[in-house]
N, C-alpha and C. Protein backbone atom coordinates (compact mmCIF):
# COMPACT_ATOMS: atom_id res chain seq x y z
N UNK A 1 0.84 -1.16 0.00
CA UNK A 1 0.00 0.00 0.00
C UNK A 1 0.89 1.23 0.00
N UNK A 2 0.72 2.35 -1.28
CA UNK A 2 1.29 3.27 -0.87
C UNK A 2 0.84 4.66 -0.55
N UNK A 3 1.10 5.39 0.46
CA UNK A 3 0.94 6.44 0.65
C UNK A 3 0.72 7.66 -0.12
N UNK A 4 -0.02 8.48 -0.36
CA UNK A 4 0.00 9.84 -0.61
C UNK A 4 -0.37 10.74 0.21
N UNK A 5 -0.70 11.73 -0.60
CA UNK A 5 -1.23 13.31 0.30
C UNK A 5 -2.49 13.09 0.76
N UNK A 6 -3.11 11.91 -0.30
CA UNK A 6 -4.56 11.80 0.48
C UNK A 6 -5.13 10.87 1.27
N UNK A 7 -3.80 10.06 1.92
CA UNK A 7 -4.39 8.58 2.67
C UNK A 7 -4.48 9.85 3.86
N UNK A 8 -5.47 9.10 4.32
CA UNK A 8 -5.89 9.14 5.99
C UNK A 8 -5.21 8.51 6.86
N UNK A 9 -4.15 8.84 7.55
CA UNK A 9 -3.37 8.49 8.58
C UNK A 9 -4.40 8.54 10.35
N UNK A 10 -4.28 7.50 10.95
CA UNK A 10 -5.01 7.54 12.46
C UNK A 10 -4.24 8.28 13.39
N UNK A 11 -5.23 9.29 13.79
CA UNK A 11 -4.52 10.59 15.13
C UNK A 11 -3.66 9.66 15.99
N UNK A 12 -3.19 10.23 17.30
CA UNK A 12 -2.48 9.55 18.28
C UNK A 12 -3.97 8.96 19.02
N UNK A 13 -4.64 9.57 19.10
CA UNK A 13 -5.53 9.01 19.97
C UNK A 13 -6.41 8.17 19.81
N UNK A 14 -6.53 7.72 18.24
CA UNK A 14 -6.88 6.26 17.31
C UNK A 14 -6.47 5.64 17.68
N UNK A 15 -4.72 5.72 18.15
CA UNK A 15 -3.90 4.94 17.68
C UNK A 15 -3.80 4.17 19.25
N UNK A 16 -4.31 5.09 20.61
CA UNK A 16 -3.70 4.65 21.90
C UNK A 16 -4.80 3.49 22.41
N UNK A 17 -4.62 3.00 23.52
CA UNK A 17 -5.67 1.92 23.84
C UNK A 17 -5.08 2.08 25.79
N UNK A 18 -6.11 1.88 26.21
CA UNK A 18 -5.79 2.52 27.75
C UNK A 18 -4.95 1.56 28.31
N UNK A 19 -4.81 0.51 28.17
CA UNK A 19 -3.11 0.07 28.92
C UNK A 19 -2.68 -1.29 27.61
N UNK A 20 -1.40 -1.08 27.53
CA UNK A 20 -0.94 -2.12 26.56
C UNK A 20 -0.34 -3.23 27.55
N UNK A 21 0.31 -4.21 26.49
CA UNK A 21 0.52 -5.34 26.91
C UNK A 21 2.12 -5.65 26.83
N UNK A 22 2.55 -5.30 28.05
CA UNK A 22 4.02 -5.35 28.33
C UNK A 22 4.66 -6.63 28.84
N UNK A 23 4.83 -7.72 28.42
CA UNK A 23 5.35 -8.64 29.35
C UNK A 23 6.54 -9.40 28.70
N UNK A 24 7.51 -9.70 29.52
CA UNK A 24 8.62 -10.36 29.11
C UNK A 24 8.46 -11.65 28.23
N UNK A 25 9.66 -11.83 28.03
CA UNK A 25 9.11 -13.37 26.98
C UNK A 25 9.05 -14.62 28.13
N UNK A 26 9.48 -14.99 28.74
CA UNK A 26 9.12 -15.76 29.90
C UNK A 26 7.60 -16.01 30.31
N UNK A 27 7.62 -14.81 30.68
CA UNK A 27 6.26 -14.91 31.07
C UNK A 27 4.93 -15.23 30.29
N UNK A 28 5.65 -14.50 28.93
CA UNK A 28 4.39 -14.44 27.83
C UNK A 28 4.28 -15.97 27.43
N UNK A 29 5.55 -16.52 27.66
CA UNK A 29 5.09 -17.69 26.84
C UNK A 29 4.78 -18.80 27.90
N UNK A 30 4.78 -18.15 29.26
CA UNK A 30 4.01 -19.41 30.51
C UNK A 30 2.70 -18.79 30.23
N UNK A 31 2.20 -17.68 29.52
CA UNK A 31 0.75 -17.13 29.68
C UNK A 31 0.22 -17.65 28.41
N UNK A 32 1.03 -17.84 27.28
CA UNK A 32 0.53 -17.51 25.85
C UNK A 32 -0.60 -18.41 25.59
N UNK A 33 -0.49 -19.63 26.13
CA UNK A 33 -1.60 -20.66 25.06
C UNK A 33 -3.34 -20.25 26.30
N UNK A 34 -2.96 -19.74 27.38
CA UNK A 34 -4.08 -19.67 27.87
C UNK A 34 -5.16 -18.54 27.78
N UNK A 35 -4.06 -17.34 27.38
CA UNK A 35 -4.29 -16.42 27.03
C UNK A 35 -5.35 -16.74 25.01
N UNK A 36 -4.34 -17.14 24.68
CA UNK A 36 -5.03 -17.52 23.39
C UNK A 36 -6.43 -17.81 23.47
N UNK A 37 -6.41 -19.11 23.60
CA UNK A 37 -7.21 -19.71 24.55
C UNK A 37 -8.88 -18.75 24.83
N UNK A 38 -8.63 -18.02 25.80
CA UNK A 38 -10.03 -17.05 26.32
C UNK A 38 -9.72 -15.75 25.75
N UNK A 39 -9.04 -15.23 24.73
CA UNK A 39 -9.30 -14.38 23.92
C UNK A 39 -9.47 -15.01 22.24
N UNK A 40 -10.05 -15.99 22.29
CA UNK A 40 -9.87 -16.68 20.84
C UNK A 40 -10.96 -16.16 19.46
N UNK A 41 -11.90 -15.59 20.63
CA UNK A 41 -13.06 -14.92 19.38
C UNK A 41 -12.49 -13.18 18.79
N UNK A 42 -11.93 -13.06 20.18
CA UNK A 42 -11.16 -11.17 19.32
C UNK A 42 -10.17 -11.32 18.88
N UNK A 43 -9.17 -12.54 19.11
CA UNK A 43 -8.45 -12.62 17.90
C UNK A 43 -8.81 -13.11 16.40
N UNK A 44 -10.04 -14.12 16.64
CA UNK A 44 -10.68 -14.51 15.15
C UNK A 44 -10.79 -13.50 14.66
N UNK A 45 -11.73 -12.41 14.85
CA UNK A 45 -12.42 -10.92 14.88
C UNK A 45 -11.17 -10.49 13.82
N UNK A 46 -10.35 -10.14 14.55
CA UNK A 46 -9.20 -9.37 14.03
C UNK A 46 -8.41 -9.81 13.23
N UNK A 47 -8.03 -10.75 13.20
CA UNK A 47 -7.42 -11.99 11.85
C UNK A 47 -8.27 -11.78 10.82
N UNK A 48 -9.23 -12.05 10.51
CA UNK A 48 -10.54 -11.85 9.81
C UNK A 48 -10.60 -10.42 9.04
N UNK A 49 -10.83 -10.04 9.65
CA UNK A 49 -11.02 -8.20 9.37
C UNK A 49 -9.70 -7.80 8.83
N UNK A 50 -8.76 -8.14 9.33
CA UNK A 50 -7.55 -7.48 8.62
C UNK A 50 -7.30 -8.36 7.54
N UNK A 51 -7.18 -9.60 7.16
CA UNK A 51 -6.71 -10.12 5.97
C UNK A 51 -8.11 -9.58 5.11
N UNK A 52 -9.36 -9.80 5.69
CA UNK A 52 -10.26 -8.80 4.49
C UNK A 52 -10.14 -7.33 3.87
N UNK A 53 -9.72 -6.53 4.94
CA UNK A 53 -9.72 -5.22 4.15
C UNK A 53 -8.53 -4.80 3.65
N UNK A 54 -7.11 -5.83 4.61
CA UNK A 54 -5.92 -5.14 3.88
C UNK A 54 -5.55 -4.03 3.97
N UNK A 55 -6.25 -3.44 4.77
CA UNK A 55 -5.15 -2.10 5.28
C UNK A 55 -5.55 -2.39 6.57
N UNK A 56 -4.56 -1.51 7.76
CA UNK A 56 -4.49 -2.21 8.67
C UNK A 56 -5.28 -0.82 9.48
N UNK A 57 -5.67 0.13 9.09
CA UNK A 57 -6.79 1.13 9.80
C UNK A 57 -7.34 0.94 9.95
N UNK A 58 -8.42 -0.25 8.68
CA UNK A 58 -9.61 -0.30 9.37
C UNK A 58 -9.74 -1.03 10.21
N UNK A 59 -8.58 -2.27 10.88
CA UNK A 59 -8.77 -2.48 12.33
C UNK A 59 -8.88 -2.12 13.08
N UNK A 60 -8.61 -0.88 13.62
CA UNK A 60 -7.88 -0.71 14.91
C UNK A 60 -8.87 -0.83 15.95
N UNK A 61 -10.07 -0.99 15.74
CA UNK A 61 -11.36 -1.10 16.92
C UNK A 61 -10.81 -2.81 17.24
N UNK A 62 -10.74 -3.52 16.47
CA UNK A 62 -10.42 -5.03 16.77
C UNK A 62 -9.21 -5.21 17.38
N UNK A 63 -8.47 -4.41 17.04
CA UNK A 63 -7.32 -4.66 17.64
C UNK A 63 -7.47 -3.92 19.25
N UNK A 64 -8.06 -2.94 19.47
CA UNK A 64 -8.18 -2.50 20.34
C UNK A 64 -8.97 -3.29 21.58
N UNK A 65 -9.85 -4.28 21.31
CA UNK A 65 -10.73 -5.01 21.66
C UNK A 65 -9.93 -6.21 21.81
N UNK A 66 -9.19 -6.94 21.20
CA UNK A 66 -8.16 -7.65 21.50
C UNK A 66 -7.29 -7.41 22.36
N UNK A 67 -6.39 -5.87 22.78
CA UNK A 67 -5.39 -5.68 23.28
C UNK A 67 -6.42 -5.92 24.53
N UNK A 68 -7.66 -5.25 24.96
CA UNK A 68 -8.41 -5.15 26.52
C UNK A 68 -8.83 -6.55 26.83
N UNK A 69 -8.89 -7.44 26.18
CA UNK A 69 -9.60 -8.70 26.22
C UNK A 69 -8.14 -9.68 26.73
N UNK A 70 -7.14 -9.08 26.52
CA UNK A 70 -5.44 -10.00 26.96
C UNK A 70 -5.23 -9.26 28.15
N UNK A 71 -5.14 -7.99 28.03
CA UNK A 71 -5.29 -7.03 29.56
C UNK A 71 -6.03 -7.79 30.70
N UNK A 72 -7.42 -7.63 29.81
CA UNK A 72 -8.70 -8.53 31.66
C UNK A 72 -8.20 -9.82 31.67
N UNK A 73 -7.89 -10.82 30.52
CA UNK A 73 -7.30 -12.23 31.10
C UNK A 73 -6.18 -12.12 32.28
N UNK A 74 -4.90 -11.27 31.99
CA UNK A 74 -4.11 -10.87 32.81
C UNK A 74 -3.96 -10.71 33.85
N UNK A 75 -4.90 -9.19 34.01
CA UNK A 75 -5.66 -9.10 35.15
C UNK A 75 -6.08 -10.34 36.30
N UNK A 76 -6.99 -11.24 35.91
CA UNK A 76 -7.58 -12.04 36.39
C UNK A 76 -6.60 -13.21 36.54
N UNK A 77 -6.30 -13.12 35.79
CA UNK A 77 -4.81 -14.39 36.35
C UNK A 77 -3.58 -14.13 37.06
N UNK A 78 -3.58 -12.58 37.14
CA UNK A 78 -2.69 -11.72 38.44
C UNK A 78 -3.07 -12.33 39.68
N UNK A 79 -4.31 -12.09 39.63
CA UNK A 79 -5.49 -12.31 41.00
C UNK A 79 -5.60 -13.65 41.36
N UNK A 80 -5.76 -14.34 40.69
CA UNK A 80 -5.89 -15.76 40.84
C UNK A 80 -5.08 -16.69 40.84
N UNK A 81 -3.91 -16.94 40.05
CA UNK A 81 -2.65 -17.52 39.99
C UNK A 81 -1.41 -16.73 39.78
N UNK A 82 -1.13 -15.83 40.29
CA UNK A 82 -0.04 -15.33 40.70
C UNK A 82 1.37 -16.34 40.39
N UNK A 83 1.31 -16.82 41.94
CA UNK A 83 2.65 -17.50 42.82
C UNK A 83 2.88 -18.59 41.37
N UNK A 84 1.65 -19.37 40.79
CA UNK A 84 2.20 -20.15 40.11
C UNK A 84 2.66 -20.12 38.78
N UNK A 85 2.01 -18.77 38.20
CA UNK A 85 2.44 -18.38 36.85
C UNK A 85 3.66 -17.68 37.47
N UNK A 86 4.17 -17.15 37.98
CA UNK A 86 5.36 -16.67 38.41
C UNK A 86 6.71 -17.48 38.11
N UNK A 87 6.56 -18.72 39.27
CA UNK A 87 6.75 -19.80 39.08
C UNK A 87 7.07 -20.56 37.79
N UNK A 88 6.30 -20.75 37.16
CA UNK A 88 6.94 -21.36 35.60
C UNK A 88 7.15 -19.91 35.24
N UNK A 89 7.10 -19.04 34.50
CA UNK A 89 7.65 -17.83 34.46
C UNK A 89 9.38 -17.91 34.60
N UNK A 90 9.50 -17.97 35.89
CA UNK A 90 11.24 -18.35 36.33
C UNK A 90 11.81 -19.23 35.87
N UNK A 91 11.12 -20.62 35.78
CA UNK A 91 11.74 -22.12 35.46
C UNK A 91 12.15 -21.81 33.80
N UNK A 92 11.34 -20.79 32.96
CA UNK A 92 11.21 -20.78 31.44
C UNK A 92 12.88 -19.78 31.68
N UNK A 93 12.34 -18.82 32.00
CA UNK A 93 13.98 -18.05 32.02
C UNK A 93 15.09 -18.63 32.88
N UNK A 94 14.64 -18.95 33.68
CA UNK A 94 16.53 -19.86 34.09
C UNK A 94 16.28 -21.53 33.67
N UNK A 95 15.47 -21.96 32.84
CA UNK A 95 15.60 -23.07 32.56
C UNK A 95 16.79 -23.47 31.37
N UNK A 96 16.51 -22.53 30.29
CA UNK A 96 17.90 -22.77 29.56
C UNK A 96 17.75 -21.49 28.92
N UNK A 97 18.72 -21.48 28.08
CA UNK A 97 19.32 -20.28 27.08
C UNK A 97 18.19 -19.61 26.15
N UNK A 98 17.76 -20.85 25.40
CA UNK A 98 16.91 -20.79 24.31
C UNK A 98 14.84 -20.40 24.69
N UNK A 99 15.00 -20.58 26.12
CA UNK A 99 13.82 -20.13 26.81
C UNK A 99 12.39 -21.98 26.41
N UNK A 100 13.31 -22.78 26.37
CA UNK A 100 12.47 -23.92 26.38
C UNK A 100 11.70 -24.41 27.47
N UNK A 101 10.69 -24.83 27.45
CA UNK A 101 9.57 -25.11 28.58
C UNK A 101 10.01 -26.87 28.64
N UNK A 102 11.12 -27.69 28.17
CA UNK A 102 11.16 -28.90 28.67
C UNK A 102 11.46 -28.96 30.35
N UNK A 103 12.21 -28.20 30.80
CA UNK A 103 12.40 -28.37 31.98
C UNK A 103 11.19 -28.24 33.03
N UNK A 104 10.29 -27.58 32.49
CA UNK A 104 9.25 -26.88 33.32
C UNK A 104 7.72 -27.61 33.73
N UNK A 105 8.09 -29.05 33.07
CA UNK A 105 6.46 -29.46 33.00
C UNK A 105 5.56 -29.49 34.50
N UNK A 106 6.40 -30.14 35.69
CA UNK A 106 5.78 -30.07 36.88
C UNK A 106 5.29 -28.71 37.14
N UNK A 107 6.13 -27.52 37.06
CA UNK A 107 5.37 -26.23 37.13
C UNK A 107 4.51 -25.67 36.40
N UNK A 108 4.22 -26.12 34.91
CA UNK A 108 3.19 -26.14 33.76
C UNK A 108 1.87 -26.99 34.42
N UNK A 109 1.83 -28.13 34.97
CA UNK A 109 1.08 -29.01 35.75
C UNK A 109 0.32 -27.69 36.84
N UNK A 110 1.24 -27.46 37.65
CA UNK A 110 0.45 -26.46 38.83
C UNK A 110 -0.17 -25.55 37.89
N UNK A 111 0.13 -24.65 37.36
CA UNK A 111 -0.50 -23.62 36.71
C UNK A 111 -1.87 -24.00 35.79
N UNK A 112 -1.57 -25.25 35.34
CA UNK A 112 -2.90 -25.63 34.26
C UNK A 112 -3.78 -26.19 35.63
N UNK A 113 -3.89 -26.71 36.65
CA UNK A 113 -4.65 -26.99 37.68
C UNK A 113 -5.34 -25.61 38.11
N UNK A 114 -4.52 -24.79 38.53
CA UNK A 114 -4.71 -23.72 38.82
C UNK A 114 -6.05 -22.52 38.44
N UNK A 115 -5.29 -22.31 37.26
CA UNK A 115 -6.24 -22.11 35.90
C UNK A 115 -7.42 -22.79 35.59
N UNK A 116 -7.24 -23.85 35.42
CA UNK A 116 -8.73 -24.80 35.68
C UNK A 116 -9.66 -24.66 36.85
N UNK A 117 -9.02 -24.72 38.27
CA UNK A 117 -9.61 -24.44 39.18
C UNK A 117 -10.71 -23.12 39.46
N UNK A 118 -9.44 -21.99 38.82
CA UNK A 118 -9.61 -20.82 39.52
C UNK A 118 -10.45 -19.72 38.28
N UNK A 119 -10.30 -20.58 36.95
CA UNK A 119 -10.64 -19.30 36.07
C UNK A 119 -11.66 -20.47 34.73
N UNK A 120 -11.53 -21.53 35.21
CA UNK A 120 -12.61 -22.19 34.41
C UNK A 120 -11.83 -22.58 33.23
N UNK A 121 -10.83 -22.32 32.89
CA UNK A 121 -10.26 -22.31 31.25
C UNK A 121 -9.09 -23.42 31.58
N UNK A 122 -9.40 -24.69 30.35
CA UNK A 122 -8.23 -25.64 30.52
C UNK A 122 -7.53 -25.38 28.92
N UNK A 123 -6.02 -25.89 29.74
CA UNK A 123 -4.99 -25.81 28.95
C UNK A 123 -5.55 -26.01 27.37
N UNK A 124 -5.23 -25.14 25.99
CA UNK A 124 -5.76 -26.34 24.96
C UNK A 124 -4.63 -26.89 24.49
N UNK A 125 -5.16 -28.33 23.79
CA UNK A 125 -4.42 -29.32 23.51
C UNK A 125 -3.34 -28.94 22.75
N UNK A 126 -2.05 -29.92 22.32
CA UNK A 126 -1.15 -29.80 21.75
C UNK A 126 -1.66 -29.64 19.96
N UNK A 127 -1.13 -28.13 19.64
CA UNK A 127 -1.49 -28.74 18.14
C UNK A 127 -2.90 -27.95 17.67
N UNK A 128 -3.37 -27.49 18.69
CA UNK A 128 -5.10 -27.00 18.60
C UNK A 128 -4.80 -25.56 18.04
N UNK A 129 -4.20 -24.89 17.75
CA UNK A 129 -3.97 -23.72 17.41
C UNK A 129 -3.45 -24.01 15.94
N UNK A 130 -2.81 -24.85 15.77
CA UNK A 130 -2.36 -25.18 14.00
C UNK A 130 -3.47 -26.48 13.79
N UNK A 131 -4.88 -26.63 13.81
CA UNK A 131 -5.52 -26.97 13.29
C UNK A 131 -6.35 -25.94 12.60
N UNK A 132 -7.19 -26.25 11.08
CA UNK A 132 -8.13 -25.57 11.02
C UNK A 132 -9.25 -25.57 11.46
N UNK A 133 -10.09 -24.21 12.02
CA UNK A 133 -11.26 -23.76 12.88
C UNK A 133 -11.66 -22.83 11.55
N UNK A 134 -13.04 -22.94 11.98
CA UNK A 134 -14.06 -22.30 10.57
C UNK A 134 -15.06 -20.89 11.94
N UNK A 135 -14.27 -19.87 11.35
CA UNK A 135 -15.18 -18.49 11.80
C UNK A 135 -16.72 -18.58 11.27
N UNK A 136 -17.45 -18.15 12.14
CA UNK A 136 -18.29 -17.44 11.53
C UNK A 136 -18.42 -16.09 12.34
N UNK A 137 -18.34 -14.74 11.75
CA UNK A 137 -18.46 -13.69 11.87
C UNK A 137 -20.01 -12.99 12.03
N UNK A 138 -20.30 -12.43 12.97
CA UNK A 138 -21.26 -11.54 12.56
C UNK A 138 -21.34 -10.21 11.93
N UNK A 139 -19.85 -9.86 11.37
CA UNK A 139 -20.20 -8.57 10.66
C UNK A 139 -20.25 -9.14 9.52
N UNK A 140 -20.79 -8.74 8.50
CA UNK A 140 -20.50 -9.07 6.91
C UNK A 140 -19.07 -8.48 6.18
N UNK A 141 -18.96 -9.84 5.58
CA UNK A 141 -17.96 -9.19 4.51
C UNK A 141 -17.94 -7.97 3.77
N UNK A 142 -16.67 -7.65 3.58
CA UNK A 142 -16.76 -6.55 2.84
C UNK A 142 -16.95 -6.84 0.90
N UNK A 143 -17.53 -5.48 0.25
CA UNK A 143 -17.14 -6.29 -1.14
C UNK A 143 -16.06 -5.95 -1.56
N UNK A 144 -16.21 -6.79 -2.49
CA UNK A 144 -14.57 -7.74 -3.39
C UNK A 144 -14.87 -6.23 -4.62
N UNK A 145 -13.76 -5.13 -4.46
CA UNK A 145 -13.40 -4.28 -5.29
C UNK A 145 -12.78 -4.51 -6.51
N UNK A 146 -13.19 -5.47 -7.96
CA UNK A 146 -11.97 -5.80 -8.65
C UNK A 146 -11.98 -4.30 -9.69
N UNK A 147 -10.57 -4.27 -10.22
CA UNK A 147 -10.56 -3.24 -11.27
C UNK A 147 -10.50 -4.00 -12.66
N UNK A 148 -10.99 -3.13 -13.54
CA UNK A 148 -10.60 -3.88 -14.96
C UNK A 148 -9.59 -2.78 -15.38
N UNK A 149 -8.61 -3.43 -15.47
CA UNK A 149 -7.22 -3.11 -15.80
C UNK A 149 -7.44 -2.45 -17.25
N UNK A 150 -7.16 -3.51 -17.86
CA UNK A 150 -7.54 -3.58 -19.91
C UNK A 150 -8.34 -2.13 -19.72
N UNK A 151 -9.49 -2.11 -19.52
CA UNK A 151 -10.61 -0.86 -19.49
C UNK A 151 -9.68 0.96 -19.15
N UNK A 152 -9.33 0.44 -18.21
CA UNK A 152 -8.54 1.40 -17.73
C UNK A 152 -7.64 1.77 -18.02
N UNK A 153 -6.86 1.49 -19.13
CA UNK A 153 -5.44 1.46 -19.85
C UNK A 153 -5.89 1.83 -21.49
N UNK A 154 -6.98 1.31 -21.68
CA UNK A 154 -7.94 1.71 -23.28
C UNK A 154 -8.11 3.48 -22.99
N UNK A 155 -8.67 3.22 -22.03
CA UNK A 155 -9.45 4.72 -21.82
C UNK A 155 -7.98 5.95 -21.48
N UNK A 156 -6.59 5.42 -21.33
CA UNK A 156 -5.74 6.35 -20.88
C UNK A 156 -5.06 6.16 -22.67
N UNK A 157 -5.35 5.50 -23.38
CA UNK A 157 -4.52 5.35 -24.86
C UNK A 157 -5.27 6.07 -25.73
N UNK A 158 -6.92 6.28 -25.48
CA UNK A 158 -7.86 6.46 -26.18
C UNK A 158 -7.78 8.65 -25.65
N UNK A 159 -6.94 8.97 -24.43
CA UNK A 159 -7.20 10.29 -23.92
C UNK A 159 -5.70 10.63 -24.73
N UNK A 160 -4.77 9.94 -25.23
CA UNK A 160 -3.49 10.29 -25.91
C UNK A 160 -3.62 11.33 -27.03
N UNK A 161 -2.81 12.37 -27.14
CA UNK A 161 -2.88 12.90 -28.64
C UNK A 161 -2.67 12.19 -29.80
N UNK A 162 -3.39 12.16 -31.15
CA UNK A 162 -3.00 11.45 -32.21
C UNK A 162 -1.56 11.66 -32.51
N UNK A 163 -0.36 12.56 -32.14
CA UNK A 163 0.57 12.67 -32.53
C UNK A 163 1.12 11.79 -31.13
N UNK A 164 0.89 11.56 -30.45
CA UNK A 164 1.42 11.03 -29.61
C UNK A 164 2.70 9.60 -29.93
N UNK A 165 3.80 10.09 -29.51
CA UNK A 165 4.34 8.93 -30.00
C UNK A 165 4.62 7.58 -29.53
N UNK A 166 4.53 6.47 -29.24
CA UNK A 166 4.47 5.25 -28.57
C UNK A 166 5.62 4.30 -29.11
N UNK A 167 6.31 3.97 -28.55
CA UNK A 167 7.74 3.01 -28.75
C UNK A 167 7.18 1.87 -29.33
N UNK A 168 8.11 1.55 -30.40
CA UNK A 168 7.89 0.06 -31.21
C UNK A 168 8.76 -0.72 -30.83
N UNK A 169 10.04 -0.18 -30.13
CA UNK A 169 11.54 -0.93 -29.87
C UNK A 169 11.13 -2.38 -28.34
N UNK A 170 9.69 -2.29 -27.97
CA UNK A 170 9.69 -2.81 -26.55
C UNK A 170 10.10 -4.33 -27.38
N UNK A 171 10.15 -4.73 -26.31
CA UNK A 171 10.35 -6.68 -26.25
C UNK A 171 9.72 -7.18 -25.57
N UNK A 172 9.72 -8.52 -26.35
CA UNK A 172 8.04 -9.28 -25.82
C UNK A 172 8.79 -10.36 -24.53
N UNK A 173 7.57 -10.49 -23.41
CA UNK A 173 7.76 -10.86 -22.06
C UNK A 173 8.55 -11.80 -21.91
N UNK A 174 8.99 -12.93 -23.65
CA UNK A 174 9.45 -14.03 -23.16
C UNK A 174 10.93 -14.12 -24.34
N UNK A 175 11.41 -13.07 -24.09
CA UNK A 175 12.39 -12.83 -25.42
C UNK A 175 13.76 -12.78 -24.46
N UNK A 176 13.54 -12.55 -23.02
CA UNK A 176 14.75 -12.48 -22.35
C UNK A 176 15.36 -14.49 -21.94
N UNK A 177 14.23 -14.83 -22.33
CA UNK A 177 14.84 -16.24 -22.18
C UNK A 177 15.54 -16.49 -22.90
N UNK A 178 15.76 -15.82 -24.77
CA UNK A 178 16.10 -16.71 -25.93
C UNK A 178 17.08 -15.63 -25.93
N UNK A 179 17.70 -14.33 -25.51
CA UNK A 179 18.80 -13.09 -25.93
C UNK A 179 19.32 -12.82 -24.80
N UNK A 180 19.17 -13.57 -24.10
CA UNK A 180 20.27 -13.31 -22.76
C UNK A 180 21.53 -12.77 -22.81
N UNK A 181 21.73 -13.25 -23.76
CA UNK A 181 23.18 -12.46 -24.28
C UNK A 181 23.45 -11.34 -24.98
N UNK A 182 22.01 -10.60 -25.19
CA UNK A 182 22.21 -9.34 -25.79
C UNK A 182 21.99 -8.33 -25.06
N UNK A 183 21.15 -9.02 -24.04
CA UNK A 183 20.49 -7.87 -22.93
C UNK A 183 22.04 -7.37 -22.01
């Protein structure tokens, strides 16, 4: 997508969302699949919406709705499992270099109990995130804008002056295969 004088750029205050989502990689990734998990419809939402419209403005309500929806999980798992997301949290960063969760499963164990107990949401399975899941949306699609190219290229040959002069010297698309050596 490129820019001109007349795209619409989003103010700062489009752009802000009342608290973002700051967390180390440790942590994020003792939080990530649960987090996924109970925000899975505002991320559909937003996956959705952005590969449809292709520019990334007209998200920003979804995305914004996503960022508060990882915030309140947070929140609530501050409150509720603390000590044990903490806990694997540490084991992920001093477990090794590369930040691997093999070392960590007994503390992965407390936390998915935990979580289950305390917030209703169990671990999802291995693999459940790289399966395919079928959205259904309640906003409607947007429509499919095609251009006719040909049309549009007639009508800029057809606005040319008759003196206009047009190059005969071009070369045809598949001539660099057979003159490689002239080019």
């Amino acid at each position: 997508m490129s820019l001109t004088k007349d795209t619409h750029l989003p103010s700062d205050e489009e752009l802000t969302v009342p608290q973002e989502i700051s967390l180390s990689t440790p942590w994020l990734k003792a939080v990530a699949p649960y987090m996924a998990k109970h925000c899975e419809k505002e991320a559909n939402e937003f996956m959705l919406r952005r590969k449809e419209s292709e520019d990334p403005r007209a998200v920003l309500k979804e995305g914004a709705a996503l960022t508060a929806c990882g915030v309140n999980f947070l929140q609530s798992l501050k409150r509720s499992c603390l000590p044990q997301t903490q806990k694997l949290a540490e084991c992920v960063d001093q477990g090794s270099a590369k930040l691997y969760m093999s070392k960590c499963h007994n503390d992965q164990k407390e936390l998915d109990a935990c979580v289950e107990a305390n917030m209703n949401l169990t671990r999802p399975k291995l693999g459940y995130f790289s399966k395919l899941h079928v959205y259904d949306s309640a906003t409607p699609a947007p429509e499919v804008k095609l251009r006719d190219y040909k049309a549009e290229a007639a009508k800029v040959l057809n606005e040319l002056p008759a003196e206009y002069h047009l190059r005969k010297d071009y070369r045809k698309y598949n001539d660099w295969r057979y003159n490689i050596t002239e080019s």
